[in-house]
N, C-alpha and C. Protein backbone atom coordinates (compact mmCIF):
# COMPACT_ATOMS: atom_id res chain seq x y z
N UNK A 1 22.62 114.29 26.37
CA UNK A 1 22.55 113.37 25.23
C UNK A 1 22.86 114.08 23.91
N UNK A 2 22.59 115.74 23.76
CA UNK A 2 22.50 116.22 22.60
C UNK A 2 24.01 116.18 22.32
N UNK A 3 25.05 115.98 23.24
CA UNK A 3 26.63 116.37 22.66
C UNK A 3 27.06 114.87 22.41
N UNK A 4 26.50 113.49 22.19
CA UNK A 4 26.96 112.73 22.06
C UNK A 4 27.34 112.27 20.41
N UNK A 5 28.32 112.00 20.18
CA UNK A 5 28.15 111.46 18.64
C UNK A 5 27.63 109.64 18.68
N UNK A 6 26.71 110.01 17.96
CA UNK A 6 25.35 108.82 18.25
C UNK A 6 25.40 108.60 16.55
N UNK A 7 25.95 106.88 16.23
CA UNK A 7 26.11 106.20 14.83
C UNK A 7 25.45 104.97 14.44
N UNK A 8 24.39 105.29 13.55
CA UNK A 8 23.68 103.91 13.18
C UNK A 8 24.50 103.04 12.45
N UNK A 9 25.23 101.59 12.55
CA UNK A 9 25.99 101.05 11.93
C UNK A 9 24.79 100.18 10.73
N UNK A 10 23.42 100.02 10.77
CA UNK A 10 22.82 99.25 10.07
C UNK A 10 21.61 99.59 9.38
N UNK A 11 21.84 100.50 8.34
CA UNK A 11 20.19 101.24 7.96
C UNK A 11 20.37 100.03 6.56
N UNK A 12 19.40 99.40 6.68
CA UNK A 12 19.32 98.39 5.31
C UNK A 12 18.31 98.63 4.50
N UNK A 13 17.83 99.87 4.37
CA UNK A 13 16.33 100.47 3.43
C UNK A 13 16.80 100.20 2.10
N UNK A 14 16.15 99.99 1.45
CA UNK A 14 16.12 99.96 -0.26
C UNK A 14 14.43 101.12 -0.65
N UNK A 15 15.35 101.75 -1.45
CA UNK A 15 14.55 102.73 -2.16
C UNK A 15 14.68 104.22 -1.37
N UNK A 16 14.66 104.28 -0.54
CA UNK A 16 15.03 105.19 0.41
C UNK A 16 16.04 106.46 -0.09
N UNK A 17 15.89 107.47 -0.49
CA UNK A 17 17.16 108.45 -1.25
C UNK A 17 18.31 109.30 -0.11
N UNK A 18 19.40 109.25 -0.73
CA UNK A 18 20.17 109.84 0.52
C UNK A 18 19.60 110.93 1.41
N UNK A 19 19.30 111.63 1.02
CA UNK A 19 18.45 112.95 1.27
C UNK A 19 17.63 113.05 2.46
N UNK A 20 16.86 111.37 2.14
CA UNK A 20 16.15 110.91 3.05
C UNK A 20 16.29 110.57 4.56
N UNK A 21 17.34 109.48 4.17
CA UNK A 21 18.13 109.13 4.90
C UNK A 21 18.94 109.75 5.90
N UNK A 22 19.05 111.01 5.37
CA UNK A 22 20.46 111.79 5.96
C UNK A 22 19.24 112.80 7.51
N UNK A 23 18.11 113.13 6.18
CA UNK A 23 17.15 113.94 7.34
C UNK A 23 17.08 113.25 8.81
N UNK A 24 16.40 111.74 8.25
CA UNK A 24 15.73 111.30 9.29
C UNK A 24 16.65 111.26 10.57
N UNK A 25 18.34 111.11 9.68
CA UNK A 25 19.26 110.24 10.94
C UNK A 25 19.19 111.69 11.60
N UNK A 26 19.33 112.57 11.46
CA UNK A 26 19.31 114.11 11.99
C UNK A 26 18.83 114.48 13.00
N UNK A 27 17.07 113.97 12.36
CA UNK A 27 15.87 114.19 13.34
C UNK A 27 16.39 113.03 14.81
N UNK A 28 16.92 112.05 14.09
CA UNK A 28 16.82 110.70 15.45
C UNK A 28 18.55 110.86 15.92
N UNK A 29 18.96 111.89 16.05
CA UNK A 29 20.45 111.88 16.91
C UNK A 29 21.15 111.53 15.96
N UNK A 30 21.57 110.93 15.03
CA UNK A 30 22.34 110.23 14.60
C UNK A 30 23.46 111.02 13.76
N UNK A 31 25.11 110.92 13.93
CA UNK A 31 25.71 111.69 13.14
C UNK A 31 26.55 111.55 11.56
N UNK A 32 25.98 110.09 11.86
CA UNK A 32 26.75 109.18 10.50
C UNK A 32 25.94 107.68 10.47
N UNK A 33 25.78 107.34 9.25
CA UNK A 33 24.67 106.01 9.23
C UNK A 33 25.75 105.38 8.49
N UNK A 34 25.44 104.09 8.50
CA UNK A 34 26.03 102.75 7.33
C UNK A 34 25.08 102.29 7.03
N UNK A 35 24.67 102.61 5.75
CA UNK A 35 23.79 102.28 4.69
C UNK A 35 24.32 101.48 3.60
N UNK A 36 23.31 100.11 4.14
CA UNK A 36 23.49 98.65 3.44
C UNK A 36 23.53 99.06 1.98
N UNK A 37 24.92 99.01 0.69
CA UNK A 37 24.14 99.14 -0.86
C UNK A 37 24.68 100.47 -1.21
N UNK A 38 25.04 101.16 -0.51
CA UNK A 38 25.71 102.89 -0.79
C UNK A 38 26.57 102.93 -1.42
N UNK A 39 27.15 102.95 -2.62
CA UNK A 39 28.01 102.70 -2.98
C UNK A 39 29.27 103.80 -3.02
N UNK A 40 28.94 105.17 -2.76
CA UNK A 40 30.34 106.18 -2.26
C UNK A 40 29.89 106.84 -1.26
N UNK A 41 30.83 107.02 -0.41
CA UNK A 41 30.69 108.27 0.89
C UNK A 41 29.87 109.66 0.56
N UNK A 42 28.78 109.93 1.55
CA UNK A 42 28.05 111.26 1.29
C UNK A 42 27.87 111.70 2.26
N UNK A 43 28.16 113.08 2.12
CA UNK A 43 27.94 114.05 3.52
C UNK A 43 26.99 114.88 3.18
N UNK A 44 25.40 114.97 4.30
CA UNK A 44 24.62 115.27 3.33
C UNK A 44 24.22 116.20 4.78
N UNK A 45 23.80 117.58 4.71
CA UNK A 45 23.00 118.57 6.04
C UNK A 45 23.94 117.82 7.27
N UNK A 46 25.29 117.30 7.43
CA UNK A 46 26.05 117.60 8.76
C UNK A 46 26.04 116.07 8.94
N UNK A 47 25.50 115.26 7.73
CA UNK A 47 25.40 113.46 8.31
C UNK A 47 26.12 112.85 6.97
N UNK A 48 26.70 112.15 7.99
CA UNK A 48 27.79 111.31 6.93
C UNK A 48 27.13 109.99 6.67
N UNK A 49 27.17 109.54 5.33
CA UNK A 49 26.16 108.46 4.95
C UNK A 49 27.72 107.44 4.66
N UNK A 50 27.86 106.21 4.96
CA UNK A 50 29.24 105.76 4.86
C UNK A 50 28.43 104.64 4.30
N UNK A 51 29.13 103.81 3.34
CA UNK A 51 28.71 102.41 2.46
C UNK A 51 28.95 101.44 3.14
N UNK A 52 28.07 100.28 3.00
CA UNK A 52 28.14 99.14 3.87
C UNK A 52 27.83 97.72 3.14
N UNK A 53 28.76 96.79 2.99
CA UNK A 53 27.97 95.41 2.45
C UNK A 53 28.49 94.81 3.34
N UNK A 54 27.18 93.71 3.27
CA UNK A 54 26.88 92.70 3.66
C UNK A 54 26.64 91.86 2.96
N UNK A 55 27.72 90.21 3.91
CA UNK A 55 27.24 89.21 3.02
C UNK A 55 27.06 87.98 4.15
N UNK A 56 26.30 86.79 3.73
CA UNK A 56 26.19 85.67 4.50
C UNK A 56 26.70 84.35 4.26
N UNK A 57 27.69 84.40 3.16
CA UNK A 57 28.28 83.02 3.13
C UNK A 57 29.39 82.98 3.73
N UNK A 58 30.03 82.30 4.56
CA UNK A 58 31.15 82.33 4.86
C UNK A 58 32.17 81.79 4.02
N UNK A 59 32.47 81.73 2.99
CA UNK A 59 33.24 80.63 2.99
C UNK A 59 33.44 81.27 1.03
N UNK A 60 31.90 81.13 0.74
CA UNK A 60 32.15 81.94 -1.16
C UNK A 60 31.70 83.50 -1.15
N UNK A 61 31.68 83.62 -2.64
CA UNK A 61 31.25 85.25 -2.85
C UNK A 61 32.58 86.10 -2.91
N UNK A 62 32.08 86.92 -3.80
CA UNK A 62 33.00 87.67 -3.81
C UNK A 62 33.37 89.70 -3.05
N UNK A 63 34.16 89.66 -2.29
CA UNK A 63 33.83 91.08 -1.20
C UNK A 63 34.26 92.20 -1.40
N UNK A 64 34.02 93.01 -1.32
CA UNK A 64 34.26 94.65 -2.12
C UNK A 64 35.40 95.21 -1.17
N UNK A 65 36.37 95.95 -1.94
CA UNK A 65 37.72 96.29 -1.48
C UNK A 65 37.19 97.84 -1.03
N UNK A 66 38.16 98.68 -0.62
CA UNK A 66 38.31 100.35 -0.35
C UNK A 66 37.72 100.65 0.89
N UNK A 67 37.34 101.20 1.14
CA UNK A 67 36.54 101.83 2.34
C UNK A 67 35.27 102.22 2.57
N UNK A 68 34.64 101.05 2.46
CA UNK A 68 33.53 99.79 2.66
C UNK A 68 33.30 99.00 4.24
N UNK A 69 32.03 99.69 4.80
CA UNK A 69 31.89 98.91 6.22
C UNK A 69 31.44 97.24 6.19
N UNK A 70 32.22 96.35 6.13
CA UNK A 70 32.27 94.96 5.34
C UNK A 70 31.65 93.93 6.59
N UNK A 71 30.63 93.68 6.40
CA UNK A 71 29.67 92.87 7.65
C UNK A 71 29.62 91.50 7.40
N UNK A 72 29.77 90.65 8.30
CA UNK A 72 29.49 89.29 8.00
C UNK A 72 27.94 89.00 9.15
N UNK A 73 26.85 88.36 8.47
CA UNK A 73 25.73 88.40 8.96
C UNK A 73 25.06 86.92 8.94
N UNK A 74 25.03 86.27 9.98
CA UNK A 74 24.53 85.16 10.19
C UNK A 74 23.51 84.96 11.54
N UNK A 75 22.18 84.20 10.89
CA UNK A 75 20.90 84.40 11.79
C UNK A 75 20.68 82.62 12.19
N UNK A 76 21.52 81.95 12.23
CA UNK A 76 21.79 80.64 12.76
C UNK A 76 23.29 80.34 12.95
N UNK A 77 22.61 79.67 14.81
CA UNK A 77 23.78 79.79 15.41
C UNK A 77 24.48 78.36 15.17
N UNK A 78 23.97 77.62 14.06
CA UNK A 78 24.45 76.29 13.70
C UNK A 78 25.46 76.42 12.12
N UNK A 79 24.99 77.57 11.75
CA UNK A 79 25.58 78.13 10.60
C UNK A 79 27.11 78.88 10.55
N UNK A 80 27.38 79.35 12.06
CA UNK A 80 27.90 80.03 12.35
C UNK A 80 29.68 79.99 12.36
N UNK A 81 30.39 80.31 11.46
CA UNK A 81 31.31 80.06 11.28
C UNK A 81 32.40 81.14 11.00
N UNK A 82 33.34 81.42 11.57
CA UNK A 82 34.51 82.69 11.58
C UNK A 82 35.68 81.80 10.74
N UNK A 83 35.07 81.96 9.54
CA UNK A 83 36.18 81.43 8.37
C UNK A 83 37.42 82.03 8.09
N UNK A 84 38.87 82.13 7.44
CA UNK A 84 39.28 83.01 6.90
C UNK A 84 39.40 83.78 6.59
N UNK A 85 37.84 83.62 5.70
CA UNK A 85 36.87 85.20 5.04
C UNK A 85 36.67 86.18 5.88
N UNK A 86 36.02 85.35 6.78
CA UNK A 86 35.49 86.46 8.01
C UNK A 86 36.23 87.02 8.69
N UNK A 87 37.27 86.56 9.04
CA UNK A 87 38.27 86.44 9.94
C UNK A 87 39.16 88.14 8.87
N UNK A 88 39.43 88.16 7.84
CA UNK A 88 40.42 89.09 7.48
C UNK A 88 39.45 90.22 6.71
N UNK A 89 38.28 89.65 6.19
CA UNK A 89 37.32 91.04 5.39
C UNK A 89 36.56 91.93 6.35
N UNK A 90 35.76 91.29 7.14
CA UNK A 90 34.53 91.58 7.38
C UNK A 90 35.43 92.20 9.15
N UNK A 91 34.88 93.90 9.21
CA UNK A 91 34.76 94.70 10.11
C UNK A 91 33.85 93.93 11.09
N UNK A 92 33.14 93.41 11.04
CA UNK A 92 32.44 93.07 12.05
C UNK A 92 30.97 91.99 11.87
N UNK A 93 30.81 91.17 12.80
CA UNK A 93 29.76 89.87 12.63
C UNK A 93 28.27 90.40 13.04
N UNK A 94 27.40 90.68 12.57
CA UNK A 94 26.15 90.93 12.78
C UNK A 94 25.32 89.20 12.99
N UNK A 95 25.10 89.30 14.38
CA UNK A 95 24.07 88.58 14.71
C UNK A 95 22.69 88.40 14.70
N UNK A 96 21.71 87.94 13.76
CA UNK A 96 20.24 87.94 14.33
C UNK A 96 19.45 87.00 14.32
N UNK A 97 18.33 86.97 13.82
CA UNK A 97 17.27 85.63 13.85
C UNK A 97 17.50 84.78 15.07
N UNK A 98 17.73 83.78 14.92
CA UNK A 98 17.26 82.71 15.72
C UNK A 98 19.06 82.96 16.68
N UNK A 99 19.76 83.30 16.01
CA UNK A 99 21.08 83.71 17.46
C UNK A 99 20.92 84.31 18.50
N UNK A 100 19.43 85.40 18.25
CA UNK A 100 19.13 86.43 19.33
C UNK A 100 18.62 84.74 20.41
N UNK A 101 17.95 84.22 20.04
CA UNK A 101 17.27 82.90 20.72
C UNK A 101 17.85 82.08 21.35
N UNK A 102 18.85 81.79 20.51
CA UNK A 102 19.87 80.94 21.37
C UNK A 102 21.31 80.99 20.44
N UNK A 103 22.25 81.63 21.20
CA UNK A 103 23.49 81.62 20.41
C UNK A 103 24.07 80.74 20.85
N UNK A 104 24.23 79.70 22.22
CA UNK A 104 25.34 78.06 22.05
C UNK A 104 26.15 78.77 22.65
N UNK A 105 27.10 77.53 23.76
CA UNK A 105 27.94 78.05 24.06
C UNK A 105 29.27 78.34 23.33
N UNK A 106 29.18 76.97 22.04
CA UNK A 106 30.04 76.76 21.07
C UNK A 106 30.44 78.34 20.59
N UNK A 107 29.24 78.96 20.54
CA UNK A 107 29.58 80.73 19.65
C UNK A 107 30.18 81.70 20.54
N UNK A 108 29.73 81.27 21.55
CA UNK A 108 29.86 82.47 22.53
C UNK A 108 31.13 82.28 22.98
N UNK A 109 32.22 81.04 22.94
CA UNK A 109 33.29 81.57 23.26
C UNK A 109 34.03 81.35 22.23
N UNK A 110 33.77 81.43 20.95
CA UNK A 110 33.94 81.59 19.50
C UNK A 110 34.52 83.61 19.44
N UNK A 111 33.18 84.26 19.91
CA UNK A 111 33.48 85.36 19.51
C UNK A 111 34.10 85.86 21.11
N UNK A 112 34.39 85.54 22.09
CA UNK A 112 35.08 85.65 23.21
C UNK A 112 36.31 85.17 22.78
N UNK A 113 36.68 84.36 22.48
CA UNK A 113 38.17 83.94 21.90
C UNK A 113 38.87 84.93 20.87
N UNK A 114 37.83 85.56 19.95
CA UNK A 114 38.59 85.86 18.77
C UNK A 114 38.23 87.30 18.89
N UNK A 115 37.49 87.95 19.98
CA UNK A 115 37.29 89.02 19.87
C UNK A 115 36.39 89.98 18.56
N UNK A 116 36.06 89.40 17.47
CA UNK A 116 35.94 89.73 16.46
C UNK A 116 34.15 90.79 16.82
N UNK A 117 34.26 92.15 16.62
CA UNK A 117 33.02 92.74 17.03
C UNK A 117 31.81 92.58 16.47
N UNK A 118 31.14 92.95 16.93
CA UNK A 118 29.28 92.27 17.02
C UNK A 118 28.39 93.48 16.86
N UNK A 119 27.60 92.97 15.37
CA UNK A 119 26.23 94.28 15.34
C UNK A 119 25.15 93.03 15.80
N UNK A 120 24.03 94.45 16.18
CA UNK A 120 22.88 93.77 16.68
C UNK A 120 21.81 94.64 16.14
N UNK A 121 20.96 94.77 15.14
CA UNK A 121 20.02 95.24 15.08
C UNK A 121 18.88 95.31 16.17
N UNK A 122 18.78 96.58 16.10
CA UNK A 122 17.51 97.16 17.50
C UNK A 122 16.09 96.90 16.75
N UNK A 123 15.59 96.83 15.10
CA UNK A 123 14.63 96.37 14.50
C UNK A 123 13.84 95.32 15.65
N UNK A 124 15.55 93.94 15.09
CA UNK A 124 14.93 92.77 15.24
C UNK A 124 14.65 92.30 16.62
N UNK A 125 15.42 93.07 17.59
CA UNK A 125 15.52 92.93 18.73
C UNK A 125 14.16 93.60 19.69
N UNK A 126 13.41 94.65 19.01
CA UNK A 126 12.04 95.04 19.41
C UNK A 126 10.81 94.17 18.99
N UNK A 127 11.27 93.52 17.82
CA UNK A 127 10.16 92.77 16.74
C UNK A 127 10.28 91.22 17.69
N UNK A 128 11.49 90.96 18.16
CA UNK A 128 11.22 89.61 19.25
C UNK A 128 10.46 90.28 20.70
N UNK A 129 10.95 91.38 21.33
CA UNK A 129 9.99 92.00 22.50
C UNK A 129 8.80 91.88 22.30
N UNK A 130 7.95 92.18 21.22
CA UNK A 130 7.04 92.69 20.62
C UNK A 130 5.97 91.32 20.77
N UNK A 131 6.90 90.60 20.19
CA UNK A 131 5.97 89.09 20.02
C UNK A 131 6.00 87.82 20.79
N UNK A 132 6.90 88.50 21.93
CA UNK A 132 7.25 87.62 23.55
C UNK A 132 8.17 86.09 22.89
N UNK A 133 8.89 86.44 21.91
CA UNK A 133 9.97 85.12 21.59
C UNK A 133 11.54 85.30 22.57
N UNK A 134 12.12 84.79 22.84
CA UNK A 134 13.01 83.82 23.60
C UNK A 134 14.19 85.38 22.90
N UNK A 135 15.04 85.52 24.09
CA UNK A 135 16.17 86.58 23.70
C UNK A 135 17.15 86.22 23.96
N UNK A 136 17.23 85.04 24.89
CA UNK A 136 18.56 84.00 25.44
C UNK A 136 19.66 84.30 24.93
N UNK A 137 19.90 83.86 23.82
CA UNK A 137 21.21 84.53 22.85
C UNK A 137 21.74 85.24 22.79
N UNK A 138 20.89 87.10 22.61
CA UNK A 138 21.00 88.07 22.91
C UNK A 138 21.13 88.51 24.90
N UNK A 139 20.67 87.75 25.72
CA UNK A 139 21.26 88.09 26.77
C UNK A 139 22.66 87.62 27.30
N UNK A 140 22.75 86.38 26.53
CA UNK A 140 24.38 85.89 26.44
C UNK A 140 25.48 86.97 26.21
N UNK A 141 24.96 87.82 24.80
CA UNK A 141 25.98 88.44 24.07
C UNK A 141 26.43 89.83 25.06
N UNK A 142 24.81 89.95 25.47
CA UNK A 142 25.25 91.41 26.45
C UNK A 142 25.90 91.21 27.78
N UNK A 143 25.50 89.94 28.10
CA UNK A 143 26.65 89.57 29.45
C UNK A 143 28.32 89.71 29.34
N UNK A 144 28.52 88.75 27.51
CA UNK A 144 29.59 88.52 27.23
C UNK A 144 30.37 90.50 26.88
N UNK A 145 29.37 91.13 26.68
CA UNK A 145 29.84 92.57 26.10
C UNK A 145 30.06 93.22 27.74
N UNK A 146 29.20 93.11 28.56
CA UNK A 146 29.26 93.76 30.00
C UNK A 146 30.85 93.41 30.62
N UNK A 147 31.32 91.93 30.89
CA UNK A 147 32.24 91.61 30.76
C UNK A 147 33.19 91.92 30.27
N UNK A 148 32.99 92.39 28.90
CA UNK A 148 34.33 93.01 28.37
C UNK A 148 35.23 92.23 27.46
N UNK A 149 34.29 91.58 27.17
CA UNK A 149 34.78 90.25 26.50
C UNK A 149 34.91 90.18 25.06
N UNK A 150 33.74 91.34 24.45
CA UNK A 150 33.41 91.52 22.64
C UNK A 150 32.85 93.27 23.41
N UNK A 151 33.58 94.06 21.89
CA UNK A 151 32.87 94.97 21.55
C UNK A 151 31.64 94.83 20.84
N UNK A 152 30.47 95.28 21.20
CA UNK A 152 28.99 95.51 20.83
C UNK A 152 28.40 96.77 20.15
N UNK A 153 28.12 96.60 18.70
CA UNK A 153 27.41 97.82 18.60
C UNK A 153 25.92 97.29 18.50
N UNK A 154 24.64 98.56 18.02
CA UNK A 154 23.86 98.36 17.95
C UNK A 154 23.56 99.27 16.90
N UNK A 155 22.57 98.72 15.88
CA UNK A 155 22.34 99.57 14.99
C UNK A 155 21.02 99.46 14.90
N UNK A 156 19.66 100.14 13.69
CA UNK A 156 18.57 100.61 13.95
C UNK A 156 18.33 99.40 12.84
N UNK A 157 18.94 98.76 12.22
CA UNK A 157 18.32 97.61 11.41
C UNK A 157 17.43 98.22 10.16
N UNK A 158 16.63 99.12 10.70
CA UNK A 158 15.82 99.84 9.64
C UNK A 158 15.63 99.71 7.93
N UNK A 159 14.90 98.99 7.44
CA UNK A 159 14.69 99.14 6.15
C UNK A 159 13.42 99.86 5.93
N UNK A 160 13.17 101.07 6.11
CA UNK A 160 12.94 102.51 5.85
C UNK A 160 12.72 103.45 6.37
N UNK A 161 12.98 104.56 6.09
CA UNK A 161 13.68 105.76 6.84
C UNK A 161 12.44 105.71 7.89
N UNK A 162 11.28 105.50 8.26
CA UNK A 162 9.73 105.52 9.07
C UNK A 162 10.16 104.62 9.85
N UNK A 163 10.80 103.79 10.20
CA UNK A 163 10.89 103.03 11.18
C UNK A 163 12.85 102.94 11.96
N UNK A 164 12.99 104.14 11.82
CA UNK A 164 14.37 104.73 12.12
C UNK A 164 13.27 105.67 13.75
N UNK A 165 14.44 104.98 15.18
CA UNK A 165 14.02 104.89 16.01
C UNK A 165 14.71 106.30 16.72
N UNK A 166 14.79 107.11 17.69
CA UNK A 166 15.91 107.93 17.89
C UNK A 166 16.78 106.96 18.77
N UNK A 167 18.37 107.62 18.78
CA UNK A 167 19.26 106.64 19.50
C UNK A 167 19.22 106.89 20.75
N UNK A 168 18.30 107.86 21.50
CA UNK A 168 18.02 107.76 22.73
C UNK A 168 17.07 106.05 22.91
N UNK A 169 16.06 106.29 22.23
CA UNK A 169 15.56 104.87 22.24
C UNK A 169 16.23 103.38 22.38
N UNK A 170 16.96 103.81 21.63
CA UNK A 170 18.25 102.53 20.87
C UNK A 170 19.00 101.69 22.67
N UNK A 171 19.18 103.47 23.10
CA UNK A 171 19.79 103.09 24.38
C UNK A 171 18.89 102.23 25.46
N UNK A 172 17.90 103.24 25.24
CA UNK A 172 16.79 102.77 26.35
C UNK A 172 16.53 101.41 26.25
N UNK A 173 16.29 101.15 25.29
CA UNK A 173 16.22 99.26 24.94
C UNK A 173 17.10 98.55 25.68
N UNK A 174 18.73 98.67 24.96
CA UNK A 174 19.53 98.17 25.96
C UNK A 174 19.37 97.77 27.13
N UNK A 175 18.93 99.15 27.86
CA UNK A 175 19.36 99.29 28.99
C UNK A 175 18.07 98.33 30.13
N UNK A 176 17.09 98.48 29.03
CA UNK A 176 15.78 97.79 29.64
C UNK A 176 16.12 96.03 29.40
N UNK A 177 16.72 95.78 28.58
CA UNK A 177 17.75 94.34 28.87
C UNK A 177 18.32 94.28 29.72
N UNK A 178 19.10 95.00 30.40
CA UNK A 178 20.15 94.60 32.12
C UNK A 178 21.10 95.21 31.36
N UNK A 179 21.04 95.85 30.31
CA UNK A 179 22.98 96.34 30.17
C UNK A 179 22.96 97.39 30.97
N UNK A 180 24.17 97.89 31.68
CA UNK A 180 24.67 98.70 32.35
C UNK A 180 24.02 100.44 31.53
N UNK A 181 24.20 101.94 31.72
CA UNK A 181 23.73 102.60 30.98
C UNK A 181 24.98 103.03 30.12
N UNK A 182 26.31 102.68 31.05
CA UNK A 182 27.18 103.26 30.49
C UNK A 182 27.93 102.45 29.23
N UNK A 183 27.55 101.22 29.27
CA UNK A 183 27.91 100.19 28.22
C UNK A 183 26.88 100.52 27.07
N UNK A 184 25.75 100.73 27.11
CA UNK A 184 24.76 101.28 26.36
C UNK A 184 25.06 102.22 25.48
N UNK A 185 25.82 103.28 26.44
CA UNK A 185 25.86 104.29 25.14
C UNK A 185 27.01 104.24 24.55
N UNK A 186 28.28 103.46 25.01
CA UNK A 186 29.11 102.59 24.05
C UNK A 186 28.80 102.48 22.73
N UNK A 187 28.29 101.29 22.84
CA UNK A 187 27.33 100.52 21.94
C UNK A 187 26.86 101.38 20.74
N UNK A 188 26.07 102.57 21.35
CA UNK A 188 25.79 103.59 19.95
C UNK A 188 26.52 104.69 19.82
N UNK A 189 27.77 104.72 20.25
CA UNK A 189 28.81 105.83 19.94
C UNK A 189 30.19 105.46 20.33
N UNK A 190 30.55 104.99 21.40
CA UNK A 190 32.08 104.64 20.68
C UNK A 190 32.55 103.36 20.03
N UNK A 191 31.95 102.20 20.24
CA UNK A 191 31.99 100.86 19.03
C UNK A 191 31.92 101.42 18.09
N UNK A 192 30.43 101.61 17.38
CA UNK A 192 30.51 102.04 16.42
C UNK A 192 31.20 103.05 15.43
N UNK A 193 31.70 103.88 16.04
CA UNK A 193 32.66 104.86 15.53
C UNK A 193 34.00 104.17 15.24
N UNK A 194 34.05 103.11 16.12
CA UNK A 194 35.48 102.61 15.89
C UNK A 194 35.65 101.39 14.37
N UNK A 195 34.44 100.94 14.41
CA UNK A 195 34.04 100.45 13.29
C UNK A 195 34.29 101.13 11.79
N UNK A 196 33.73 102.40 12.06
CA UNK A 196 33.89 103.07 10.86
C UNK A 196 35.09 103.66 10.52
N UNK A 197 35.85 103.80 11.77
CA UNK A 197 37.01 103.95 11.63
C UNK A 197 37.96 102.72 10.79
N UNK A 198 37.64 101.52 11.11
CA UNK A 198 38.37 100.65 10.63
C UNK A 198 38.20 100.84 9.56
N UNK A 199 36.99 100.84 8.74
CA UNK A 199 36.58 100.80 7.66
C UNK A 199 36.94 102.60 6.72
N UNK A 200 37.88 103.01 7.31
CA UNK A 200 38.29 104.47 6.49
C UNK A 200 37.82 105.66 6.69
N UNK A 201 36.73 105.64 8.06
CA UNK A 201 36.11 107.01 8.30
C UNK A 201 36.22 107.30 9.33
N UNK A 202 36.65 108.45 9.55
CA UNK A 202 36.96 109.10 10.66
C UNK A 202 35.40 110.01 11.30
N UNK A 203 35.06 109.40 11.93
CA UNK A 203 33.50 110.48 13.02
C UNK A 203 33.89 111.18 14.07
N UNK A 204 33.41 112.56 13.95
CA UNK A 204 33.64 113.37 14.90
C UNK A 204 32.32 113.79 15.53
């Protein structure tokens, strides 16, 4: 596990200082984070901190140009729409809330059709384990990812550096869902890398 390059695509902490940030991903495997709000690239003790916005309207708002990990994030699967916007800005669709519950078949061959890749916070996805709510949605997506159907990453969701999980964990979750082990560690190292790649960074 120690030679893997292992990438959090979703640290959303506020207040949190790079410094911080950069330790913890260190301590928990991690060789590069996307930190929601960052506004320039930092390489900080061997961890690359890469900038990330997120937005949830489909349709208004205005979206940040350069080399920027550009997320489109919607937590209703009635909301759910691959606009234009989405369709040409946004690196990739982050699913949560009530999609983990039930994402529809309407979505699921929405993002099977269009291919367009998928974050999943591991936060929110322990915080539904946790409190025995409905994952339906989320077992859709990992069928549809096992398949081969959507690239899947997974990120630590984390809004503060104390609840940053190691990405051995990250996997283990997965894998305690029915994903395969080898799709698992996909998920936290080559999706994600390819992500950041789109978005102007090269991870080694």
């Amino acid at each position: 596990m120690s030679a893997l390059t292992l990438v959090d695509v979703a640290f959303m902490g506020d207040g949190s200082s790079p410094e911080e940030i950069a330790r913890t991903a260190r301590l928990m495997g991690f060789k590069a984070v996307a930190v929601d709000g960052l506004k320039d690239y930092l390489r900080i003790d061997g961890v690359s901190l890469i900038p990330r916005h997120t937005f949830t309207d489909p349709i208004k708002g205005t979206i940040p140009k350069g080399n920027v990990l550009r997320v489109f994030r919607c937590v209703d699967p009635e909301a759910f729409k691959l606009t234009n916007k989405v369709m040409t800005y946004a690196h990739a669709v982050e699913l949560g809330g009530k999609m983990l519950g039930k994402l529809g078949r309407k979505n699921a061959r929405k993002l099977a059709n269009t291919s367009v890749p998928v974050i999943i916070r591991a936060s929110e996805v322990y915080d539904a384990l946790v409190r025995g709510r409905s994952l339906s949605g989320l077992a859709t997506l990992l069928k549809l990812y096992e398949a081969g159907k959507i690239m899947l990453s997974m990120g630590s969701g984390s809004r503060v550096v104390k609840e940053v999980r190691h990405g051995i964990t990250l996997i283990a979750i997965l894998t305690t869902l029915g994903l395969s082990e080898a799709k698992a560690l996909v998920a936290l190292t080559t999706n994600p890398k390819t992500l950041m790649e789109r978005a102007g960074y090269a991870i080694k």
